[in-house]
PDB file of N, CA and C in Angstrom:
ATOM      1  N   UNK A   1      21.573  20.494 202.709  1.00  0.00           N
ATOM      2  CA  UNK A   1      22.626  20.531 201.708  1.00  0.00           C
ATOM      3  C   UNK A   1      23.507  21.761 201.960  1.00  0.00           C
ATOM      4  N   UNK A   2      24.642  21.650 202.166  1.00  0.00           N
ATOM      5  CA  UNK A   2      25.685  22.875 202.474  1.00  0.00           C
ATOM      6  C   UNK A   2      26.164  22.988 200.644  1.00  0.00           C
ATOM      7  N   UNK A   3      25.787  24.581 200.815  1.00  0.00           N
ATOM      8  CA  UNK A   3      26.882  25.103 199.751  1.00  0.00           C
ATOM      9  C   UNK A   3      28.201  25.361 200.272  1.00  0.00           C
ATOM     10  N   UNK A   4      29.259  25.327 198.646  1.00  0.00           N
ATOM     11  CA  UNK A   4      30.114  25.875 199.185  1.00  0.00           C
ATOM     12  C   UNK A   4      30.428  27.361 199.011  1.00  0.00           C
ATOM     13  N   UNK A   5      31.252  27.906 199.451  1.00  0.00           N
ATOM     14  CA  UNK A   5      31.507  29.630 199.239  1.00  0.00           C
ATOM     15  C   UNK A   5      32.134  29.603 198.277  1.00  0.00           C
ATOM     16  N   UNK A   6      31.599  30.501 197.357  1.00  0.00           N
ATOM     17  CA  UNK A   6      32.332  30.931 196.146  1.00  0.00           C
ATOM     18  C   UNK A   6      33.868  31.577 196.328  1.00  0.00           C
ATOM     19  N   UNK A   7      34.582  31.662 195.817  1.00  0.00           N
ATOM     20  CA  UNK A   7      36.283  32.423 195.701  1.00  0.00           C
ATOM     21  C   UNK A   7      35.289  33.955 196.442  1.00  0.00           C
ATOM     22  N   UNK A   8      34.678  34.600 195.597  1.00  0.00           N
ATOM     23  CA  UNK A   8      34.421  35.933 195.875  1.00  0.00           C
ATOM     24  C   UNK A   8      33.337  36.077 197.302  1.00  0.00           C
ATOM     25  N   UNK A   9      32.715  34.890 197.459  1.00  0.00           N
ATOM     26  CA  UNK A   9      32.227  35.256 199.211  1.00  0.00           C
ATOM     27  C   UNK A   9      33.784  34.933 200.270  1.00  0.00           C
ATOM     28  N   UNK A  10      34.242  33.787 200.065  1.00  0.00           N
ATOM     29  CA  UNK A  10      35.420  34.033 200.903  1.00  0.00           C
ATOM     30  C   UNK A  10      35.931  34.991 201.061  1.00  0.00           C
ATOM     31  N   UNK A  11      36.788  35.532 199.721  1.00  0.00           N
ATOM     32  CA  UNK A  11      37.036  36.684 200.183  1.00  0.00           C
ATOM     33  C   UNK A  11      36.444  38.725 200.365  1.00  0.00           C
ATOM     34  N   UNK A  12      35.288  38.204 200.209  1.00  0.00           N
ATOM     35  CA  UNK A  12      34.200  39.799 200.478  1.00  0.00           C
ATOM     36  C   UNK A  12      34.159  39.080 202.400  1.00  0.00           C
ATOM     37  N   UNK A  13      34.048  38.014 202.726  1.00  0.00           N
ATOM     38  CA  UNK A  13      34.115  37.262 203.932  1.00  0.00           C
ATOM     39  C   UNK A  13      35.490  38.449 204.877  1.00  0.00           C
ATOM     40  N   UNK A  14      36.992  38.139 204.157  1.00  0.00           N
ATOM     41  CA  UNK A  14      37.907  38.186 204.715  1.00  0.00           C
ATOM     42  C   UNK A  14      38.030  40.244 204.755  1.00  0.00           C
ATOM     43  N   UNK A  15      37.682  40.544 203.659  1.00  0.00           N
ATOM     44  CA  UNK A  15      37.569  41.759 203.546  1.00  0.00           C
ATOM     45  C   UNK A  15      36.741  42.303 204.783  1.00  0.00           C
ATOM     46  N   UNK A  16      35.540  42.076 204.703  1.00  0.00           N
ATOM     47  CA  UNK A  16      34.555  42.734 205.815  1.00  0.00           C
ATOM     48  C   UNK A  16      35.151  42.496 206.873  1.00  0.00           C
ATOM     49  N   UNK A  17      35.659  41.111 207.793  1.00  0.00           N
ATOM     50  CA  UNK A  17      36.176  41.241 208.802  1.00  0.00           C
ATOM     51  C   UNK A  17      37.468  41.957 209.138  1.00  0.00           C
ATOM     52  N   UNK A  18      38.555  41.989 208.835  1.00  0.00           N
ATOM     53  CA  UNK A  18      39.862  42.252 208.177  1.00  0.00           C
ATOM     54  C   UNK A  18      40.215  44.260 208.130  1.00  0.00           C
ATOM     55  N   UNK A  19      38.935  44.356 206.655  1.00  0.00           N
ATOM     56  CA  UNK A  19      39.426  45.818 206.366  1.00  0.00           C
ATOM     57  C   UNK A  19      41.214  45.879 205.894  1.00  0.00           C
ATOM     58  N   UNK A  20      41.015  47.299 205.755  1.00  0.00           N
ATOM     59  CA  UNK A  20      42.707  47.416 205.456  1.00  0.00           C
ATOM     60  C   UNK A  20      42.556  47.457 203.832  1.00  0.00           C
ATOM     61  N   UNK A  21      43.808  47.922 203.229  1.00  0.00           N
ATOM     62  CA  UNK A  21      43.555  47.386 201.721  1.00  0.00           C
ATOM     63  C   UNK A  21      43.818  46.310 201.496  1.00  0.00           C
ATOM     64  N   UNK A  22      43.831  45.822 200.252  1.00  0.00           N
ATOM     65  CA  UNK A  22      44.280  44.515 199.674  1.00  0.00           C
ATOM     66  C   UNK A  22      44.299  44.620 198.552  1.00  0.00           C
ATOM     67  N   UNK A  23      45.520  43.532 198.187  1.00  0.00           N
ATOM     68  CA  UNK A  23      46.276  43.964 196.771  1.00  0.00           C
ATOM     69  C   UNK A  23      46.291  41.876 196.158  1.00  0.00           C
ATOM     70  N   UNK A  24      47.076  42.090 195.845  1.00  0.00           N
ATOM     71  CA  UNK A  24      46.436  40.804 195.048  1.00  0.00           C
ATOM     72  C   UNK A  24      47.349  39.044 195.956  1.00  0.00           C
ATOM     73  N   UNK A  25      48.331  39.982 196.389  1.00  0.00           N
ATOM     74  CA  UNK A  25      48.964  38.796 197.479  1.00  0.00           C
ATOM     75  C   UNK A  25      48.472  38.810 198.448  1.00  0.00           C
ATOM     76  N   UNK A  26      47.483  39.841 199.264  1.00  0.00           N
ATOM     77  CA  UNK A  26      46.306  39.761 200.463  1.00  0.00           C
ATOM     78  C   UNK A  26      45.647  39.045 199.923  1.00  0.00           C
ATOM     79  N   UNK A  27      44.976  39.179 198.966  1.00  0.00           N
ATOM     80  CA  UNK A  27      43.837  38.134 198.514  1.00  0.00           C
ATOM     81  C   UNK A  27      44.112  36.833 198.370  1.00  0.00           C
ATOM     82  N   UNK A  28      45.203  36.808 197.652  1.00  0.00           N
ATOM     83  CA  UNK A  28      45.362  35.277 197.425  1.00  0.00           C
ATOM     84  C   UNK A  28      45.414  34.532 198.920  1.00  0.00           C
ATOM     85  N   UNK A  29      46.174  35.084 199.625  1.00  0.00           N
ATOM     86  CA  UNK A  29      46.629  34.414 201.311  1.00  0.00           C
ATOM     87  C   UNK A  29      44.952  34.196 201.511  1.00  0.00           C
ATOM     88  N   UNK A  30      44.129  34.926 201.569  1.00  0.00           N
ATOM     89  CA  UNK A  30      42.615  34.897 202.452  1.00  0.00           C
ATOM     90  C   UNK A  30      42.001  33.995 201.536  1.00  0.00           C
ATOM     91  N   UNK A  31      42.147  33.420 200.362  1.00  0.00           N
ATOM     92  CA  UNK A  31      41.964  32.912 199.200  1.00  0.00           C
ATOM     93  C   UNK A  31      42.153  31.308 199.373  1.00  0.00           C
ATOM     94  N   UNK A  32      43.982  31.014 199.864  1.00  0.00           N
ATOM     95  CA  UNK A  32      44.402  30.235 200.574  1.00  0.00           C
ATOM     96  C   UNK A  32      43.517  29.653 201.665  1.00  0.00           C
ATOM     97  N   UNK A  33      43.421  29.917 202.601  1.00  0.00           N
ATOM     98  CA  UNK A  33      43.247  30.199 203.884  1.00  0.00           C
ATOM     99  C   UNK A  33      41.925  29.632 204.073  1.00  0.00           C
ATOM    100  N   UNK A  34      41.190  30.185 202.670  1.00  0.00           N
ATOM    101  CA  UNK A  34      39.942  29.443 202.571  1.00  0.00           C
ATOM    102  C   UNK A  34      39.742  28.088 201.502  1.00  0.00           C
ATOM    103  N   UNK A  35      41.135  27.650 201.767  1.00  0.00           N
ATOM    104  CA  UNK A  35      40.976  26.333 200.654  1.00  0.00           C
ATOM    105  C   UNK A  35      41.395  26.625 199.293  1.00  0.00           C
ATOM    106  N   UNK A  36      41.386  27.269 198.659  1.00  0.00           N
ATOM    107  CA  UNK A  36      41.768  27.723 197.421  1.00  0.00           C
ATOM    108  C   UNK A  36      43.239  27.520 196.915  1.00  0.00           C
ATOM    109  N   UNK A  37      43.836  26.650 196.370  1.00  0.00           N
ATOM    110  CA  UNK A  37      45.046  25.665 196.212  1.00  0.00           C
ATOM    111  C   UNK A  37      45.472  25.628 194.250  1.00  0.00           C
ATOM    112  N   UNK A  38      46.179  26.870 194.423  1.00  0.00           N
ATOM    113  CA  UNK A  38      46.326  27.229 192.644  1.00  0.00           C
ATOM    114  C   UNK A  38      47.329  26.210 192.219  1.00  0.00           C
ATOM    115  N   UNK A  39      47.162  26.270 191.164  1.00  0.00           N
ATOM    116  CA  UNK A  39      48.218  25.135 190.488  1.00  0.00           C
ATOM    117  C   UNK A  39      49.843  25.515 190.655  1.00  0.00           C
ATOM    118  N   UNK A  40      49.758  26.829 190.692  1.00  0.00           N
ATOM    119  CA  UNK A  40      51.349  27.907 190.986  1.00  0.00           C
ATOM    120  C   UNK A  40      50.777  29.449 191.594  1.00  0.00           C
ATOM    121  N   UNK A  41      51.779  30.135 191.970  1.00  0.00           N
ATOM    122  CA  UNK A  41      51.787  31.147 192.328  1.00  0.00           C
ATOM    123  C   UNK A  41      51.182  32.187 191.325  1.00  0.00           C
ATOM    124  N   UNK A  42      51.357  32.210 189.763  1.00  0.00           N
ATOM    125  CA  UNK A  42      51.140  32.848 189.208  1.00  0.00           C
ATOM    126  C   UNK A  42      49.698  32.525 188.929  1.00  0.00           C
ATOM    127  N   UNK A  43      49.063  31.774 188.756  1.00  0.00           N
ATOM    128  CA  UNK A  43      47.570  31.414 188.395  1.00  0.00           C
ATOM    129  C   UNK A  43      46.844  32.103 189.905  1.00  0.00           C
ATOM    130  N   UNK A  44      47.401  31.876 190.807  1.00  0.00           N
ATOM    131  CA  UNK A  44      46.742  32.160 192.030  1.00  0.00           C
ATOM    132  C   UNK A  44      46.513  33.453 192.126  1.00  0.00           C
ATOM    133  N   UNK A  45      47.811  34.547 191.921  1.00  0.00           N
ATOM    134  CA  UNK A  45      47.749  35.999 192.018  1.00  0.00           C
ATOM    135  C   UNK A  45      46.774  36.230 190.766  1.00  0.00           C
ATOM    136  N   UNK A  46      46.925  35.838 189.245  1.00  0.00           N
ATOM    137  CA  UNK A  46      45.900  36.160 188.137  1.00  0.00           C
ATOM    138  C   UNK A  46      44.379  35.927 189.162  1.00  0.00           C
ATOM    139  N   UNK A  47      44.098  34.924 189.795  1.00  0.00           N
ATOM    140  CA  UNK A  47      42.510  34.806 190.362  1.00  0.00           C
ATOM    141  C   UNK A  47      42.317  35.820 191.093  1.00  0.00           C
ATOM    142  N   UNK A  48      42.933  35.738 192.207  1.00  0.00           N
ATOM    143  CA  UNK A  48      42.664  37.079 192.903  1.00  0.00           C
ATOM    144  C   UNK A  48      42.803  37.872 192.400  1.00  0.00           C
ATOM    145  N   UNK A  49      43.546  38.583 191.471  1.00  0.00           N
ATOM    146  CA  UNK A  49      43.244  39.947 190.949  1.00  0.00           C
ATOM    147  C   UNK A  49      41.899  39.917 190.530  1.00  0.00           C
ATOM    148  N   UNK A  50      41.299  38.594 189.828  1.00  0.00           N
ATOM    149  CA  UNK A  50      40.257  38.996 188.788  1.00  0.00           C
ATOM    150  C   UNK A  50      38.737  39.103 189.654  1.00  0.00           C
ATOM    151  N   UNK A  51      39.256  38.321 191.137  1.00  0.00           N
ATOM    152  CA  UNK A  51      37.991  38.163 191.995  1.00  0.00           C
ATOM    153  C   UNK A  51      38.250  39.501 193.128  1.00  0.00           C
ATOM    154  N   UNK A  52      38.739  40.086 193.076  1.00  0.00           N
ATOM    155  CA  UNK A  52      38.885  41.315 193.322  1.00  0.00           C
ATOM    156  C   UNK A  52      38.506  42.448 192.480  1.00  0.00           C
ATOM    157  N   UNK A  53      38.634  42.649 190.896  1.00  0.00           N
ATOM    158  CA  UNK A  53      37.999  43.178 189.809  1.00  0.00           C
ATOM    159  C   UNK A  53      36.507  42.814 189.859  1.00  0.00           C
ATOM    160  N   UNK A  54      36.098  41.718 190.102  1.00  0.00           N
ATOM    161  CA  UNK A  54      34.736  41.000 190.140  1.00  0.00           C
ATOM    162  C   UNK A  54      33.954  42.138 191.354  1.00  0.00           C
ATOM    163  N   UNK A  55      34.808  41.741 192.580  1.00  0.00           N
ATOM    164  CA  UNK A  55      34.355  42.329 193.648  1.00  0.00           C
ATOM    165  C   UNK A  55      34.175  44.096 193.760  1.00  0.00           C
ATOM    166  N   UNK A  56      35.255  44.835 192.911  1.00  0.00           N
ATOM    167  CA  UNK A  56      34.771  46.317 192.554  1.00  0.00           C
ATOM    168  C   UNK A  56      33.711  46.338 191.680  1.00  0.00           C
ATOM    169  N   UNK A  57      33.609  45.554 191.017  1.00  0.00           N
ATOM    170  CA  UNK A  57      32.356  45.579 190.015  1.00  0.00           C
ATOM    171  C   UNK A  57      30.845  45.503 190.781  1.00  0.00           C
ATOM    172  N   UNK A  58      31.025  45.005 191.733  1.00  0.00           N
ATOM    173  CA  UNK A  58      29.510  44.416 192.690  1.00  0.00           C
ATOM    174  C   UNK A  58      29.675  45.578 193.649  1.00  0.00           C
ATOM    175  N   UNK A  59      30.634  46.467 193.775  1.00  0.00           N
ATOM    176  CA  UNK A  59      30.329  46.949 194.715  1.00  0.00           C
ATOM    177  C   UNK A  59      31.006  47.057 196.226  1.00  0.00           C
ATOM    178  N   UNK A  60      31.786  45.681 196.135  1.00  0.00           N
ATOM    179  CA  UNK A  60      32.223  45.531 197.448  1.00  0.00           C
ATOM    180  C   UNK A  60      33.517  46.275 198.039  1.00  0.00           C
ATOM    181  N   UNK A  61      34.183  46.677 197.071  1.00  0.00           N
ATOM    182  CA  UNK A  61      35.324  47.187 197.287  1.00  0.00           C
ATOM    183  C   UNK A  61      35.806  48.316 195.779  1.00  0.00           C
ATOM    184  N   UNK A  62      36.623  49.426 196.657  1.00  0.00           N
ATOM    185  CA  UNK A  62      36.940  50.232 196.049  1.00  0.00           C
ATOM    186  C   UNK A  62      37.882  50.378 195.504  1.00  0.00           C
ATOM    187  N   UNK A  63      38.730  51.059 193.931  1.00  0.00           N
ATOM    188  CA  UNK A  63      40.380  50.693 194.081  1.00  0.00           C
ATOM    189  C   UNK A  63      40.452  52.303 194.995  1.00  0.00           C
ATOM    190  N   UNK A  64      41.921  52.519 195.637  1.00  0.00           N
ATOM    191  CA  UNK A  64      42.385  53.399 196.093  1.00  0.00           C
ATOM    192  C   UNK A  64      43.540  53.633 195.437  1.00  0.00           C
ATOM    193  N   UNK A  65      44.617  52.936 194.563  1.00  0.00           N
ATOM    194  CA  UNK A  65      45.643  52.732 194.038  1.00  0.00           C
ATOM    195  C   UNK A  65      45.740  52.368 192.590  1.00  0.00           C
ATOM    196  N   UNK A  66      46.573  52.822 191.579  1.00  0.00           N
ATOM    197  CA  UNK A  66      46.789  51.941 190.331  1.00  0.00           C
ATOM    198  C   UNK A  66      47.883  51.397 190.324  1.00  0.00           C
ATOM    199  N   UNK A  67      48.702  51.756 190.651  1.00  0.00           N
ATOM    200  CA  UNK A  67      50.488  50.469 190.834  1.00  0.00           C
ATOM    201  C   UNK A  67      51.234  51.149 191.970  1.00  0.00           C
ATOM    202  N   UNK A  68      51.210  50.219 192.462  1.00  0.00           N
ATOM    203  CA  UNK A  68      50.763  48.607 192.907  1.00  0.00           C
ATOM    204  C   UNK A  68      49.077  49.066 193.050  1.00  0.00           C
ATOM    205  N   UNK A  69      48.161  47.906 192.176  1.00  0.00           N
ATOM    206  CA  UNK A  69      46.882  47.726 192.359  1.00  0.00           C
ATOM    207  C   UNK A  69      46.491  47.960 194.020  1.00  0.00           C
ATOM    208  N   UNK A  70      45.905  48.498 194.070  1.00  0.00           N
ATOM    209  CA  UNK A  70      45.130  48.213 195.883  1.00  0.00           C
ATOM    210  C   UNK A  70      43.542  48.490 195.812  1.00  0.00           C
ATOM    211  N   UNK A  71      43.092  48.046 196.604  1.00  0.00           N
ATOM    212  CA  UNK A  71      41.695  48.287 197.011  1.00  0.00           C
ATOM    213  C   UNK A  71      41.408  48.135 198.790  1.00  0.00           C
ATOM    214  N   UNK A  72      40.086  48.718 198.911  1.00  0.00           N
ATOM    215  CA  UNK A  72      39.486  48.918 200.094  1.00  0.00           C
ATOM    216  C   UNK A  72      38.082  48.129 200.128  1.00  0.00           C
ATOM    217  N   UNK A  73      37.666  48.348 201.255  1.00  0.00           N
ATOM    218  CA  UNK A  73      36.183  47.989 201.488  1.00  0.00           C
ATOM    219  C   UNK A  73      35.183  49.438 200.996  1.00  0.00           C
ATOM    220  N   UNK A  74      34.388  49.069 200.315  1.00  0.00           N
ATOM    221  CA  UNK A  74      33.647  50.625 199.961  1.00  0.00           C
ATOM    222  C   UNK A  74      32.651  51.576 200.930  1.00  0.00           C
ATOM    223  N   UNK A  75      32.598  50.457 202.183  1.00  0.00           N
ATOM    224  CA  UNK A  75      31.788  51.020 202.889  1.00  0.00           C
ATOM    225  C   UNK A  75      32.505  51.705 203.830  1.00  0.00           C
ATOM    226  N   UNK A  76      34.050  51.874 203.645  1.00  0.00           N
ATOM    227  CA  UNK A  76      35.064  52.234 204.820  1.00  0.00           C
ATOM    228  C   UNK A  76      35.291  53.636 205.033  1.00  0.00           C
TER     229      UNK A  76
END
């Protein structure tokens, strides 16, 4: 039985390989990229921000920025 990848392994996925920061239109593209097909632009950037918030919360990434939002990989 194949799972599928959650929004937040795709992109902790795109992050680890990738690096660099990312802000909420990086995410969405790697978001994209992995299938992820928002109803509009604006629902899409709200997800990624929030699976990016998700993802500082676990650990995976750091913010470096408050406006424009940015983040890093935490292990970088």
């Amino acid at each position: 039985m194949n799972s599928t990848p959650t929004h937040a392994d795709s992109l902790t996925e795109a992050i680890r390989a990738l690096g660099g920061t990312w802000g909420a239109e990086r995410a969405l593209a790697a978001l994209f990229g992995a299938g992820y097909r928002p109803v509009d632009a604006a629902a899409g950037e709200k997800r990624a921000r929030q699976v990016l918030r998700d993802l500082a919360e676990a650990g995976v990434v750091v913010k470096t920025n408050e406006r424009p939002v940015e983040y890093r990989r935490a292990d970088s």
